[in-house]
C-alpha atoms as a PDB file:
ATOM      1  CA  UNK A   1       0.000   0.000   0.000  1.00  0.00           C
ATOM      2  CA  UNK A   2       1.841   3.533  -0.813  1.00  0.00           C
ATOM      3  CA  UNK A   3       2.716   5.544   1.786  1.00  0.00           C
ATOM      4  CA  UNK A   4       0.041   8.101   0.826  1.00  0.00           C
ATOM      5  CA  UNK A   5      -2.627   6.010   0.510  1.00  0.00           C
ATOM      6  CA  UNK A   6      -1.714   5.100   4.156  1.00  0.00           C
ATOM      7  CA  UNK A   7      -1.346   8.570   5.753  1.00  0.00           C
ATOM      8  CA  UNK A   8      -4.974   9.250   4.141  1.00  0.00           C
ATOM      9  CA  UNK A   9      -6.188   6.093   5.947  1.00  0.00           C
ATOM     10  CA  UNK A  10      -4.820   7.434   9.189  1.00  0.00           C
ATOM     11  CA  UNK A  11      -5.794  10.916   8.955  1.00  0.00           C
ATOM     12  CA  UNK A  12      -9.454   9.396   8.163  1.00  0.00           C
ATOM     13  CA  UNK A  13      -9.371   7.392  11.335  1.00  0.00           C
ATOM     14  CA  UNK A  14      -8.499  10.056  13.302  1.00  0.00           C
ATOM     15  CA  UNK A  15     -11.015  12.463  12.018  1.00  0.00           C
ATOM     16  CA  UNK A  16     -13.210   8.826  13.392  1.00  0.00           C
ATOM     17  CA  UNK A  17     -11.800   8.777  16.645  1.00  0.00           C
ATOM     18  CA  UNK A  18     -11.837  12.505  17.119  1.00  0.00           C
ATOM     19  CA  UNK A  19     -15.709  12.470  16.159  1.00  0.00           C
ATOM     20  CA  UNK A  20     -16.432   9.878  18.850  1.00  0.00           C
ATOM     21  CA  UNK A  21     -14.444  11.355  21.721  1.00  0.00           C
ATOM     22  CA  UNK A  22     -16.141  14.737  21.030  1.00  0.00           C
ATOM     23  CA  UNK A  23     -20.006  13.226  20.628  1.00  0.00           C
ATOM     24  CA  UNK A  24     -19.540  10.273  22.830  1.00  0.00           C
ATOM     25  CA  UNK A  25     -21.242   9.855  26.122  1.00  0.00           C
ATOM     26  CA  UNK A  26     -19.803   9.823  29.430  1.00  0.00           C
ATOM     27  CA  UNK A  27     -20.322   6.967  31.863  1.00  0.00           C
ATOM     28  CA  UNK A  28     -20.306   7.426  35.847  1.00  0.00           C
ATOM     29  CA  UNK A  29     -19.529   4.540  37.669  1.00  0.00           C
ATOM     30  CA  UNK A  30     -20.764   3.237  40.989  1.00  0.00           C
ATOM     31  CA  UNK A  31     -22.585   3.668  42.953  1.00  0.00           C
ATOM     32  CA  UNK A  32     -24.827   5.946  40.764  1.00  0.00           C
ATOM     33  CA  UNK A  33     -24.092   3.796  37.322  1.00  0.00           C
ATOM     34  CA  UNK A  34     -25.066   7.143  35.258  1.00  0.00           C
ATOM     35  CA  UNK A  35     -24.783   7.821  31.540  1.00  0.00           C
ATOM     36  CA  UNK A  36     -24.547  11.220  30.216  1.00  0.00           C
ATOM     37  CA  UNK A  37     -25.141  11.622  26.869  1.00  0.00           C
ATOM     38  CA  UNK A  38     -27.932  14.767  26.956  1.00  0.00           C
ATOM     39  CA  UNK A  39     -26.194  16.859  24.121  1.00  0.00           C
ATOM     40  CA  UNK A  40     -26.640  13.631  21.659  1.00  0.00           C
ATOM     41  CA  UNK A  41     -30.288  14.286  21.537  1.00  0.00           C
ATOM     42  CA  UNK A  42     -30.599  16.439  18.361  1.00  0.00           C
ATOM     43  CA  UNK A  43     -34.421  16.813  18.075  1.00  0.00           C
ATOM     44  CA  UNK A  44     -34.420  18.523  21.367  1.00  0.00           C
ATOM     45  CA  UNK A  45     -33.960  21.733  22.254  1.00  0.00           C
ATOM     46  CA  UNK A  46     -30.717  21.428  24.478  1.00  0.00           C
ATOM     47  CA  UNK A  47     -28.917  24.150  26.484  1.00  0.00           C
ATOM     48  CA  UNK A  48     -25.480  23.200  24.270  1.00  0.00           C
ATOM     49  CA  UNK A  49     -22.755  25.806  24.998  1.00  0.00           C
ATOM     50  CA  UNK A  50     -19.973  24.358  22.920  1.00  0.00           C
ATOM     51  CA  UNK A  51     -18.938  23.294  19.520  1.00  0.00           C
ATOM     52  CA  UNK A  52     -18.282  20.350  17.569  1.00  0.00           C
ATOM     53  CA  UNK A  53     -14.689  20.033  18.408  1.00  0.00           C
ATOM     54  CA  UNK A  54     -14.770  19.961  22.055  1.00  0.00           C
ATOM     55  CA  UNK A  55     -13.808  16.818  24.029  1.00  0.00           C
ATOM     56  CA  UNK A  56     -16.312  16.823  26.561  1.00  0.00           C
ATOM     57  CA  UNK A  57     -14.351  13.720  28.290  1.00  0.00           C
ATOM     58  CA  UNK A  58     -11.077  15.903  28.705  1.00  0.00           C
ATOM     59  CA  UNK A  59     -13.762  18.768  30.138  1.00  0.00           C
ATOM     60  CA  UNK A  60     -15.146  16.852  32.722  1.00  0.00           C
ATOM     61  CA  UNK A  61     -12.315  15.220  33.756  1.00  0.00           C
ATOM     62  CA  UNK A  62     -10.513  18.379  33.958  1.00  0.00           C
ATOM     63  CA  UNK A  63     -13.240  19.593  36.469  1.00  0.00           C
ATOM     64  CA  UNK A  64     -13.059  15.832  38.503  1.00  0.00           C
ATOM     65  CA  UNK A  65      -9.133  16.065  38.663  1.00  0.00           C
ATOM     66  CA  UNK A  66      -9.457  19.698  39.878  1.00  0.00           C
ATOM     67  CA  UNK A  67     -11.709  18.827  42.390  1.00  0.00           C
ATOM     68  CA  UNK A  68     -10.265  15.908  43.847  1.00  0.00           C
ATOM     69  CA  UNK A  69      -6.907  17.941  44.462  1.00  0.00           C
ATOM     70  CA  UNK A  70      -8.926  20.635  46.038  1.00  0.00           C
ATOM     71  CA  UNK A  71      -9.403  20.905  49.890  1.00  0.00           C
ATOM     72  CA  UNK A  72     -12.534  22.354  49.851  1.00  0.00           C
ATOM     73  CA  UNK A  73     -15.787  21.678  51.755  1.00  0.00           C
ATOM     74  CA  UNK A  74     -19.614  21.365  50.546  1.00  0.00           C
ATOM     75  CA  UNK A  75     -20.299  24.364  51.680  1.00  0.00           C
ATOM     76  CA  UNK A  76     -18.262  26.783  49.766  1.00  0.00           C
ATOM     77  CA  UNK A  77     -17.690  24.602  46.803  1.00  0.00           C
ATOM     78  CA  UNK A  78     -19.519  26.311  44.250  1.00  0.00           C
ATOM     79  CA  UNK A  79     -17.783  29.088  45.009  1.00  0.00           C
ATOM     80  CA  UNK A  80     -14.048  27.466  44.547  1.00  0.00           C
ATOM     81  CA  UNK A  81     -12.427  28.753  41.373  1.00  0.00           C
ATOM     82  CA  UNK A  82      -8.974  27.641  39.860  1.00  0.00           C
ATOM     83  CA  UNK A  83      -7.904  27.327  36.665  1.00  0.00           C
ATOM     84  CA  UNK A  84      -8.551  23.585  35.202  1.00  0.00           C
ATOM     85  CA  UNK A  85      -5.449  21.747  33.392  1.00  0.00           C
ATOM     86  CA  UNK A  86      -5.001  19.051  31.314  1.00  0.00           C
ATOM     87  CA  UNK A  87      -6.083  15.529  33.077  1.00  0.00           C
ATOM     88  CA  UNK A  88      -3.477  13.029  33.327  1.00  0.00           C
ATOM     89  CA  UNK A  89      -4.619  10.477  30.697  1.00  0.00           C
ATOM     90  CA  UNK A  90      -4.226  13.188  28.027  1.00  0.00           C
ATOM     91  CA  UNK A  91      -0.740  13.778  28.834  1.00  0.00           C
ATOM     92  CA  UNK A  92       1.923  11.571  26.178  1.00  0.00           C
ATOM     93  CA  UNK A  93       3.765  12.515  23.574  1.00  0.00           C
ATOM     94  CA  UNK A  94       4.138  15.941  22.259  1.00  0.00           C
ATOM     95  CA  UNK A  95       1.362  17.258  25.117  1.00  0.00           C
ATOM     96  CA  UNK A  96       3.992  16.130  28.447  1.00  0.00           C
ATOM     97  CA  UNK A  97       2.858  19.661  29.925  1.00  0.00           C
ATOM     98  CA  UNK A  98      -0.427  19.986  31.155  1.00  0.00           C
ATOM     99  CA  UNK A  99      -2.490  23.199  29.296  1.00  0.00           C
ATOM    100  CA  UNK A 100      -5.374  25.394  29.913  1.00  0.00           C
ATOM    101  CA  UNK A 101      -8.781  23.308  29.552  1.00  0.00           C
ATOM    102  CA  UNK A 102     -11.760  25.470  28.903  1.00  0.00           C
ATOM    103  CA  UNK A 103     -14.673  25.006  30.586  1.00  0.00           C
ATOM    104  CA  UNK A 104     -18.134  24.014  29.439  1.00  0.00           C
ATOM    105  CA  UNK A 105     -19.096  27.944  30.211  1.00  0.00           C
ATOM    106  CA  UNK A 106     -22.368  26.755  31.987  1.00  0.00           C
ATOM    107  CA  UNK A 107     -21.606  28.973  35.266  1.00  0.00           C
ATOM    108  CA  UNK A 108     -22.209  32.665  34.013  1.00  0.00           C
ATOM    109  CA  UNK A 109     -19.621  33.903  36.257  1.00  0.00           C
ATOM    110  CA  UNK A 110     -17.195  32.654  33.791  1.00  0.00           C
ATOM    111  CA  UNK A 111     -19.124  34.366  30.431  1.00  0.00           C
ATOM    112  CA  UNK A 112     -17.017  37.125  28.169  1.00  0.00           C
ATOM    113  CA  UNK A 113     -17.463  37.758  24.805  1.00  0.00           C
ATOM    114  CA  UNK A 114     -14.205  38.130  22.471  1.00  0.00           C
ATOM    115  CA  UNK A 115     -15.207  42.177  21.555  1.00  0.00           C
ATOM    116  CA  UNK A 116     -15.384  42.903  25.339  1.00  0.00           C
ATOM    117  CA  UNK A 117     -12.372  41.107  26.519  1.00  0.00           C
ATOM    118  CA  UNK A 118     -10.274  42.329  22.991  1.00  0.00           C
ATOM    119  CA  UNK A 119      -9.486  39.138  21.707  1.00  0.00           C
ATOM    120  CA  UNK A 120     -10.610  35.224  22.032  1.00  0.00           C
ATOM    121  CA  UNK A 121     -10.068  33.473  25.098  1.00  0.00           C
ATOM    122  CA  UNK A 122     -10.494  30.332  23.684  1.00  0.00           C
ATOM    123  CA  UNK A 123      -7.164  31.182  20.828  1.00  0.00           C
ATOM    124  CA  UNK A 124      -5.137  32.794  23.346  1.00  0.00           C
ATOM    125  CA  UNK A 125      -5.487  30.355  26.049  1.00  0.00           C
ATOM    126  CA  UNK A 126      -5.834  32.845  28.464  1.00  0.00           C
ATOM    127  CA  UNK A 127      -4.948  31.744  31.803  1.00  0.00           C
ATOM    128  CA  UNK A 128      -8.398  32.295  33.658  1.00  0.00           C
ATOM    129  CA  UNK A 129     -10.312  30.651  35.970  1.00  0.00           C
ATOM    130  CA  UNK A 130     -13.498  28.608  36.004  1.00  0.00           C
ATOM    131  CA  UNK A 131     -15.663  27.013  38.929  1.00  0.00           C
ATOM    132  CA  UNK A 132     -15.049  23.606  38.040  1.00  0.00           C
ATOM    133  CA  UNK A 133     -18.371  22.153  40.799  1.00  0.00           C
ATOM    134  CA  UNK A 134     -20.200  24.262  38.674  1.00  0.00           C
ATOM    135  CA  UNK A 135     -19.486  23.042  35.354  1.00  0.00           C
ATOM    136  CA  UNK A 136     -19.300  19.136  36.237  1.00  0.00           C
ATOM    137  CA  UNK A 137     -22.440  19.113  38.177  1.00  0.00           C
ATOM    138  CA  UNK A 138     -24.718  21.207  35.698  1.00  0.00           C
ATOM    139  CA  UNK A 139     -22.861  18.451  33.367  1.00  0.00           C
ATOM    140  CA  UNK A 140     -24.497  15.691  35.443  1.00  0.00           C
ATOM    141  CA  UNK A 141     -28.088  17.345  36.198  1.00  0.00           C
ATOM    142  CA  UNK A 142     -29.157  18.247  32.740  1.00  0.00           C
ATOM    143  CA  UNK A 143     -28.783  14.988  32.197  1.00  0.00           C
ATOM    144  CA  UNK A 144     -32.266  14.242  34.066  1.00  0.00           C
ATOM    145  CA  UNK A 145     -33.219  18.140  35.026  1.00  0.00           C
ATOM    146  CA  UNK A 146     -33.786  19.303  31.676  1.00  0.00           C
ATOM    147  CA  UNK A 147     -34.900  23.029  31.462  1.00  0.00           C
ATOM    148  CA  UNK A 148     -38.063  24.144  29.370  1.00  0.00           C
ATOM    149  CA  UNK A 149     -37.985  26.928  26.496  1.00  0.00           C
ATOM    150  CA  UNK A 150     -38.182  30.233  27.323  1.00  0.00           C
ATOM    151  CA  UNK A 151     -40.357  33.143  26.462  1.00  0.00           C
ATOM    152  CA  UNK A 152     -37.418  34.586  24.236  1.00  0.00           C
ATOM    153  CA  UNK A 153     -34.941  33.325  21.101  1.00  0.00           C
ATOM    154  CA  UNK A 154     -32.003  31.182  22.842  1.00  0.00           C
ATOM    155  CA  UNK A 155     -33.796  31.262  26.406  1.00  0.00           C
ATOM    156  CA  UNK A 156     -34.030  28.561  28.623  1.00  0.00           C
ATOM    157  CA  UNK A 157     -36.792  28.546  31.976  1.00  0.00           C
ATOM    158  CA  UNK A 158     -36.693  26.538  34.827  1.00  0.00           C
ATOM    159  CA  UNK A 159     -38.402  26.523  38.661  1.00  0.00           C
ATOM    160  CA  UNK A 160     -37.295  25.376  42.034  1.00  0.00           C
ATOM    161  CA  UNK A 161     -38.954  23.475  44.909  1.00  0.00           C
ATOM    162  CA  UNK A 162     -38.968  23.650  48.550  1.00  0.00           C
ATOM    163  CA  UNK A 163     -40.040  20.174  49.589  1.00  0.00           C
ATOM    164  CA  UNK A 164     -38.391  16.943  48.741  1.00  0.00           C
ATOM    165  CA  UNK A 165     -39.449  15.465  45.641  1.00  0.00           C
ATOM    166  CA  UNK A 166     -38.607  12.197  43.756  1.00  0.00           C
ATOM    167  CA  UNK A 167     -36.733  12.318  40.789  1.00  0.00           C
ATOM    168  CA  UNK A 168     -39.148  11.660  38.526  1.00  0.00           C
ATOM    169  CA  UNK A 169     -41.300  14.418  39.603  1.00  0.00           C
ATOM    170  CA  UNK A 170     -38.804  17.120  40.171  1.00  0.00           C
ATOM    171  CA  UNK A 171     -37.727  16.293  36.840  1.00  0.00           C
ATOM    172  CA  UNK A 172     -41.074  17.297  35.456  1.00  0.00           C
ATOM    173  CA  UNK A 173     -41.479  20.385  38.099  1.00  0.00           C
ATOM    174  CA  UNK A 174     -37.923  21.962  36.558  1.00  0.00           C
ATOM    175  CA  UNK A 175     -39.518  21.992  32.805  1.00  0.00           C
ATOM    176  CA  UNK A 176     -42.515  23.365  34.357  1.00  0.00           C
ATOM    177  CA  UNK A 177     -44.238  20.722  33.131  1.00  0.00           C
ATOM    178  CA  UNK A 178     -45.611  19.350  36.599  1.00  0.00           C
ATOM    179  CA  UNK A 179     -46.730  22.792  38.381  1.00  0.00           C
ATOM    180  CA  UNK A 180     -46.531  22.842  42.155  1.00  0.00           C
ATOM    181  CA  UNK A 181     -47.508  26.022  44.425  1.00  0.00           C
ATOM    182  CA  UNK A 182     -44.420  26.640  46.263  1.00  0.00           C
ATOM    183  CA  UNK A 183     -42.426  26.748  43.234  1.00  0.00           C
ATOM    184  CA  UNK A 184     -40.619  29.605  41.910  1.00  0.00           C
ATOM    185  CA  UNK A 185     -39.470  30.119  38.181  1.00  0.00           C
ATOM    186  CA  UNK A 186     -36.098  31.267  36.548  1.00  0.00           C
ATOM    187  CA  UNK A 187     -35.228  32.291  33.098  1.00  0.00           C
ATOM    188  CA  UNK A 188     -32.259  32.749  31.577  1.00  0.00           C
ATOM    189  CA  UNK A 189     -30.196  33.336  28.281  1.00  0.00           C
ATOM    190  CA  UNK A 190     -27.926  31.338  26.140  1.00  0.00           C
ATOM    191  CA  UNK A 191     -25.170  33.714  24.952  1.00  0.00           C
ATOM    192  CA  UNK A 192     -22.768  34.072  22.143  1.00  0.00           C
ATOM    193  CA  UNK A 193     -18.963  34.256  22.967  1.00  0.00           C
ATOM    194  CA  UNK A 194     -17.814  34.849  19.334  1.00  0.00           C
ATOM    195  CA  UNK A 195     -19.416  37.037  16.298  1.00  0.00           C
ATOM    196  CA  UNK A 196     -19.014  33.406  14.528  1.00  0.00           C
ATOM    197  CA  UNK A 197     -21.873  32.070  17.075  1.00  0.00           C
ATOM    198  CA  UNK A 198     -19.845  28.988  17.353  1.00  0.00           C
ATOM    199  CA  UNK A 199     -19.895  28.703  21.362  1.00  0.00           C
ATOM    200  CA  UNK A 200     -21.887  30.070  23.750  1.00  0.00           C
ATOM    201  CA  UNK A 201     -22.275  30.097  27.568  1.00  0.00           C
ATOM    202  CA  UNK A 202     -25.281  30.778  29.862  1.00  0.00           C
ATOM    203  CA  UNK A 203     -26.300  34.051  31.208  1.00  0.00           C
ATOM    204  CA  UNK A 204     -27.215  34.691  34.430  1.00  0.00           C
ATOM    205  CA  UNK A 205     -30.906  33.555  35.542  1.00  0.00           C
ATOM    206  CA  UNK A 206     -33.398  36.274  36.766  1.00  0.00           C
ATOM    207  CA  UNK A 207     -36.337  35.466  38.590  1.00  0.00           C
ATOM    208  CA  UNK A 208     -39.581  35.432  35.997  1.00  0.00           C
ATOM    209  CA  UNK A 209     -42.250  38.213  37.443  1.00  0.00           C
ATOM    210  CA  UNK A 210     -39.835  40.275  39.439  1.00  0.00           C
ATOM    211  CA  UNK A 211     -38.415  43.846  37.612  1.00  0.00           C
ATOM    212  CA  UNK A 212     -35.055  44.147  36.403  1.00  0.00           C
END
């Protein structure tokens, strides 16, 4: 087989292999024996931040690897912010120094858009920080606690509950598809980060009937 012939083959498998690590689903072992795969599910409207050539494996491991080396206790933890690196199992060959991972850009904290920073975080690998609690457990709930649509383009509504629910049912009470009296609803935005409206990031949530 020529030599060309073979370094097409290759470069096709790749392209393969980099297609499944970026769409693939995640699995969470025990005890909770979870599969995320929420963002595969094209004829719903999902709250999708990123673009087709993110590996959401090296994202969410980032966040896990962060966390575990973090001393920090459930009470402040969504509040802990670092700067997530490379996880180990990505480090071999030319990449021996871990880099800058990007986060999923769900926590609105962590939203800029290129024109008002003055260039692309994302290029630049800007050393900034993310809230990496944030980012792997909104990973893990949308998975069940799926938001409804908004009343606006790109807008995404959801409600909260005071009293303990089962799954199942505060499931359909975040939609707003199961209605309870105590419960209060949210709305927020899905925002661009580039004038290319490749990747987005949510905005922050305001609460629906109050003035802003």
């Amino acid at each position: 087989m020529p030599d060309e012939q073979l370094r097409q083959e290759d470069k096709e498998r790749l392209k393969q292999l980099g297609r499944k690590a970026r769409k693939g689903s995640l699995f969470i072992g025990e005890p909770f024996f979870l599969t995320l795969d929420w963002w595969q599910n094209e004829d719903d409207v999902v709250p999708k931040t990123w673009a087709g050539l993110r590996e959401i494996h090296k994202i969410a491991r980032a966040a896990q690897v962060t966390l575990s080396a973090a001393c920090v206790d459930a009470e402040h933890m969504f509040d802990h912010a670092c700067v997530m690196v490379t996880p180990p199992e990505y480090l071999g060959g030319e990449n021996k120094e871990p880099g800058i991972v990007e986060p999923f850009y769900f926590d609105a904290r962590r939203f800029a858009h290129a024109l008002d920073v003055g260039f692309s975080l994302d290029v630049q690998n800007a050393d900034t920080i993310a809230h990496p609690s944030v980012e792997l457990l909104c990973l893990i709930g949308l998975q069940r606690f799926r938001p409804g649509v908004g009343n606006r383009i790109r807008s995404f509504s959801y409600s909260t509950w005071s009293r303990p629910l089962p799954a199942p049912v505060a499931a359909g009470v975040v939609s707003g598809a199961v209605p309870l009296g105590d419960c209060h609803q949210y709305q927020f935005d899905l925002h661009f980060r580039d004038d290319q409206k490749r990747y987005k990031a949510f905005g922050f949530s305001r609460r629906l009937g109050e003035r802003i």
